[in-house]
Protein backbone atom coordinates (compact mmCIF):
# COMPACT_ATOMS: atom_id res chain seq x y z
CA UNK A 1 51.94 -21.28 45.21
CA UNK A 2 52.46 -25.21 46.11
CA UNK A 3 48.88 -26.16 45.97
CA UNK A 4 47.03 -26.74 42.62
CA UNK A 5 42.88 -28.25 42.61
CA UNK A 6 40.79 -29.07 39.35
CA UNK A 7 37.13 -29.56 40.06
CA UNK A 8 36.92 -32.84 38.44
CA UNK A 9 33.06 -34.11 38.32
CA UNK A 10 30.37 -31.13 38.53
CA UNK A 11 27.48 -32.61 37.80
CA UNK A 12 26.87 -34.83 41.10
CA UNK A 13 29.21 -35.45 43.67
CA UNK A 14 31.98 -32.65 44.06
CA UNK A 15 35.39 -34.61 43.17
CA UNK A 16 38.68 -32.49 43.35
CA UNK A 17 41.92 -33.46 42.54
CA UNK A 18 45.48 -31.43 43.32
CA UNK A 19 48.82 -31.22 44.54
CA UNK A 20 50.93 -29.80 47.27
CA UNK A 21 54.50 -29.02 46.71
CA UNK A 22 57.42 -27.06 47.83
CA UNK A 23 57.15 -27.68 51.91
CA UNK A 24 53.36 -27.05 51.83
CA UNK A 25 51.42 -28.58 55.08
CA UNK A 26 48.97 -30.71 54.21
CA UNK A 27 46.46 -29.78 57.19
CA UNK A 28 46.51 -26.24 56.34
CA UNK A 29 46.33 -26.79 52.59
CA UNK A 30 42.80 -29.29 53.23
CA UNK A 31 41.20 -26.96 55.28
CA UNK A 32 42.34 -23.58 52.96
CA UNK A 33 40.57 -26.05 49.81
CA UNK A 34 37.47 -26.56 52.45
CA UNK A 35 36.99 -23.13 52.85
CA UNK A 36 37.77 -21.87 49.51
CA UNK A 37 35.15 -24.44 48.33
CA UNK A 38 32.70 -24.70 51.04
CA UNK A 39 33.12 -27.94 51.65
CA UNK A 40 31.76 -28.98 55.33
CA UNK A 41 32.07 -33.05 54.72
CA UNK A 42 34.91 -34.73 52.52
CA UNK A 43 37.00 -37.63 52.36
CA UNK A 44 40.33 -37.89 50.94
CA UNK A 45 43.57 -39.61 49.71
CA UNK A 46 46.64 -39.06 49.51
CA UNK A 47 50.19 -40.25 47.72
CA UNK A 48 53.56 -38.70 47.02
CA UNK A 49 56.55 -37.73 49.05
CA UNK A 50 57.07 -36.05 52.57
CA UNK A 51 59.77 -34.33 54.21
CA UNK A 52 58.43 -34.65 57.24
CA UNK A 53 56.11 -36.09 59.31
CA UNK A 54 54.32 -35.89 63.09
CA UNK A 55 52.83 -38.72 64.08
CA UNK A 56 50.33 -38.60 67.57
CA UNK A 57 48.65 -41.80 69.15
CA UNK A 58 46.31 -41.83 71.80
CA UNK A 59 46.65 -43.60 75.45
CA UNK A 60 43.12 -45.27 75.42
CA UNK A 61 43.17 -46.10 79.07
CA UNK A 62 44.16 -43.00 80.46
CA UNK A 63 42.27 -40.86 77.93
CA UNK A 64 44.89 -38.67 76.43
CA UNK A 65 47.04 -37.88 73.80
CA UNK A 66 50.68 -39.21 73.86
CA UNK A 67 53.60 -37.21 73.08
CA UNK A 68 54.54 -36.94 69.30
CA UNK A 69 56.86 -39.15 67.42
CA UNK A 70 58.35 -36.51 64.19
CA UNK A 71 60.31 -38.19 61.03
CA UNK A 72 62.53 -35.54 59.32
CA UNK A 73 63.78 -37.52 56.11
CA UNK A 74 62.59 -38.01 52.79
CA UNK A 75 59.26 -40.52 52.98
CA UNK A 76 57.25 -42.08 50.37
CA UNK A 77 53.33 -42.51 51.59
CA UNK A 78 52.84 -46.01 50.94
CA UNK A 79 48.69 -45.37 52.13
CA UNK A 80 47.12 -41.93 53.20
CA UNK A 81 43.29 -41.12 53.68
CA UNK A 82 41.55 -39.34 55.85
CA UNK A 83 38.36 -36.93 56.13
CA UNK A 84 37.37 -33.39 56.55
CA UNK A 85 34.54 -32.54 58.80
CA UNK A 86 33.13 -29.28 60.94
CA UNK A 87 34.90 -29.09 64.70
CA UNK A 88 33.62 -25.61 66.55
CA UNK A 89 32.27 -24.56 63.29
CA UNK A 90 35.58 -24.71 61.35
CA UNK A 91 37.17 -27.25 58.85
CA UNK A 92 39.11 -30.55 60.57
CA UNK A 93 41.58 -32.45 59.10
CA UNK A 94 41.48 -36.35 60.63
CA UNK A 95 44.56 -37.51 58.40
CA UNK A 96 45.89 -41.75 58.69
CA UNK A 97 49.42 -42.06 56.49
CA UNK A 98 51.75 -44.77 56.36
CA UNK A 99 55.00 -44.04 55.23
CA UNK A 100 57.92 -45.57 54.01
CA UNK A 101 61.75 -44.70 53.88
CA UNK A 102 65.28 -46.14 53.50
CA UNK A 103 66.85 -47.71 56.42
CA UNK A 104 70.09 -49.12 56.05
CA UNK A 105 69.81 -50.78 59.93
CA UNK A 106 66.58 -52.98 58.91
CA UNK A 107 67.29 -56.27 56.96
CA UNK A 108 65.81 -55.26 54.01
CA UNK A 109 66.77 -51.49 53.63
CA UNK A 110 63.15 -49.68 53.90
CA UNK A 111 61.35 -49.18 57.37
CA UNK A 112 57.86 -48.40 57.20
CA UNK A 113 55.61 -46.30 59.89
CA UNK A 114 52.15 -44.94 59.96
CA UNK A 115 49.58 -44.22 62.72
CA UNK A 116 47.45 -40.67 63.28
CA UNK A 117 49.12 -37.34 61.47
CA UNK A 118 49.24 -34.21 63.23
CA UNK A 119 51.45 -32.28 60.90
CA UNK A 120 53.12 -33.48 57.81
CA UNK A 121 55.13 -31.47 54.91
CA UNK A 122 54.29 -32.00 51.37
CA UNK A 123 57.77 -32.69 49.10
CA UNK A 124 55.37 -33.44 46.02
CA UNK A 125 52.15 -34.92 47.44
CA UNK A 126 48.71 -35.88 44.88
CA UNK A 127 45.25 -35.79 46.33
CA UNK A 128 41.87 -36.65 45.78
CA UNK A 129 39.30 -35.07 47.63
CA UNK A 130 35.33 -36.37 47.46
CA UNK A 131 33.09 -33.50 48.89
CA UNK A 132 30.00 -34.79 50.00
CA UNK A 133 27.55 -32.26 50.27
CA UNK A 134 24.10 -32.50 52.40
CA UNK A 135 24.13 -32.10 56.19
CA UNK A 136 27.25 -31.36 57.00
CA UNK A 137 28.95 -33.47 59.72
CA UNK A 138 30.60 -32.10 63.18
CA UNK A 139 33.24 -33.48 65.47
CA UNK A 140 32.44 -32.99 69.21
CA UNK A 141 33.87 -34.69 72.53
CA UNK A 142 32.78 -38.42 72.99
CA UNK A 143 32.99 -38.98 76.84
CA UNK A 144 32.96 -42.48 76.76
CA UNK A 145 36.59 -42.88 74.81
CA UNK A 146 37.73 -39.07 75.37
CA UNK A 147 37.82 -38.49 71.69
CA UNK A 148 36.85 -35.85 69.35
CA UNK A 149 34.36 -38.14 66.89
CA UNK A 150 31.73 -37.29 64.61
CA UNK A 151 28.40 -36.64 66.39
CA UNK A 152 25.93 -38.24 64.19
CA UNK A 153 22.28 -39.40 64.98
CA UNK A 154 21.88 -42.53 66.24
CA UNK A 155 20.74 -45.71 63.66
CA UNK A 156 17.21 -46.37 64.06
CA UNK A 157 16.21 -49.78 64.61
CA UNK A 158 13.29 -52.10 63.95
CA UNK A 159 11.34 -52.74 66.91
């Protein structure tokens, strides 16, 4: 199986580290570690190498998705974080990468891309995952920007 986890830090807060390989997807592999762990609330990082990557931006004006841009080539993730949370009662996946890879048409030889992930395939990918247990946090609809966001309480000010 491509996916390996070590619970790293038991005594406070849950820290896991592991490692996709072999063509694993990342989103599936997160959310099979949520659920094998019962972890609601997490953030994450990421580093290694793709094979592949979908990458999904969002038309803030007209409220929608945009269609998706897909690299097939060997990348290296120069940056990758993102965080796990509850949408409908199941584990989400909100993933950010930037990736690099070699392109012979740009001055220097390297091209580099990032932006919202929607599917990406691990070549030989490291993680860190922080649980953070407590109330767990949801995603739900925002109306004012059209996105799914985290529906938290609002800050309480002093009057």
């Amino acid at each position: 199986m491509p996916l390996t986890l070590q619970h790293v830090n038991p005594t406070a807060t849950r820290v896991y580290m592991g490692t996709l390989t072999g063509g694993a997807e990342v989103h599936p592999a997160l959310i099979e570690v949520a659920r094998a762990q019962a972890i609601h609330t997490a953030t994450f990082e990421l580093l290694g190498g793709l094979t592949e990557v979908e990458f999904r931006s969002f038309d803030f004006e007209g409220q929608k998705r945009k269609p998706p841009i897909t690299f097939t080539r060997p990348m290296e993730i120069v940056s990758g974080h993102g965080t796990l949370s509850l949408l409908d009662g199941e584990p989400n996946v909100h993933l950010h990468l930037a990736v690099a890879f070699g392109d012979p048409a740009t001055p220097h030889g390297i091209s580099v891309v990032g932006g919202h992930v929607t599917r990406a395939v691990a070549h030989a990918l490291e993680f860190t995952l922080t649980a953070h247990d407590g109330a767990p946090v949801h995603r739900a609809l925002d109306e004012e920007t059209g996105l799914m966001l985290w529906k938290l309480p609002e800050l309480k000010r002093d009057a």
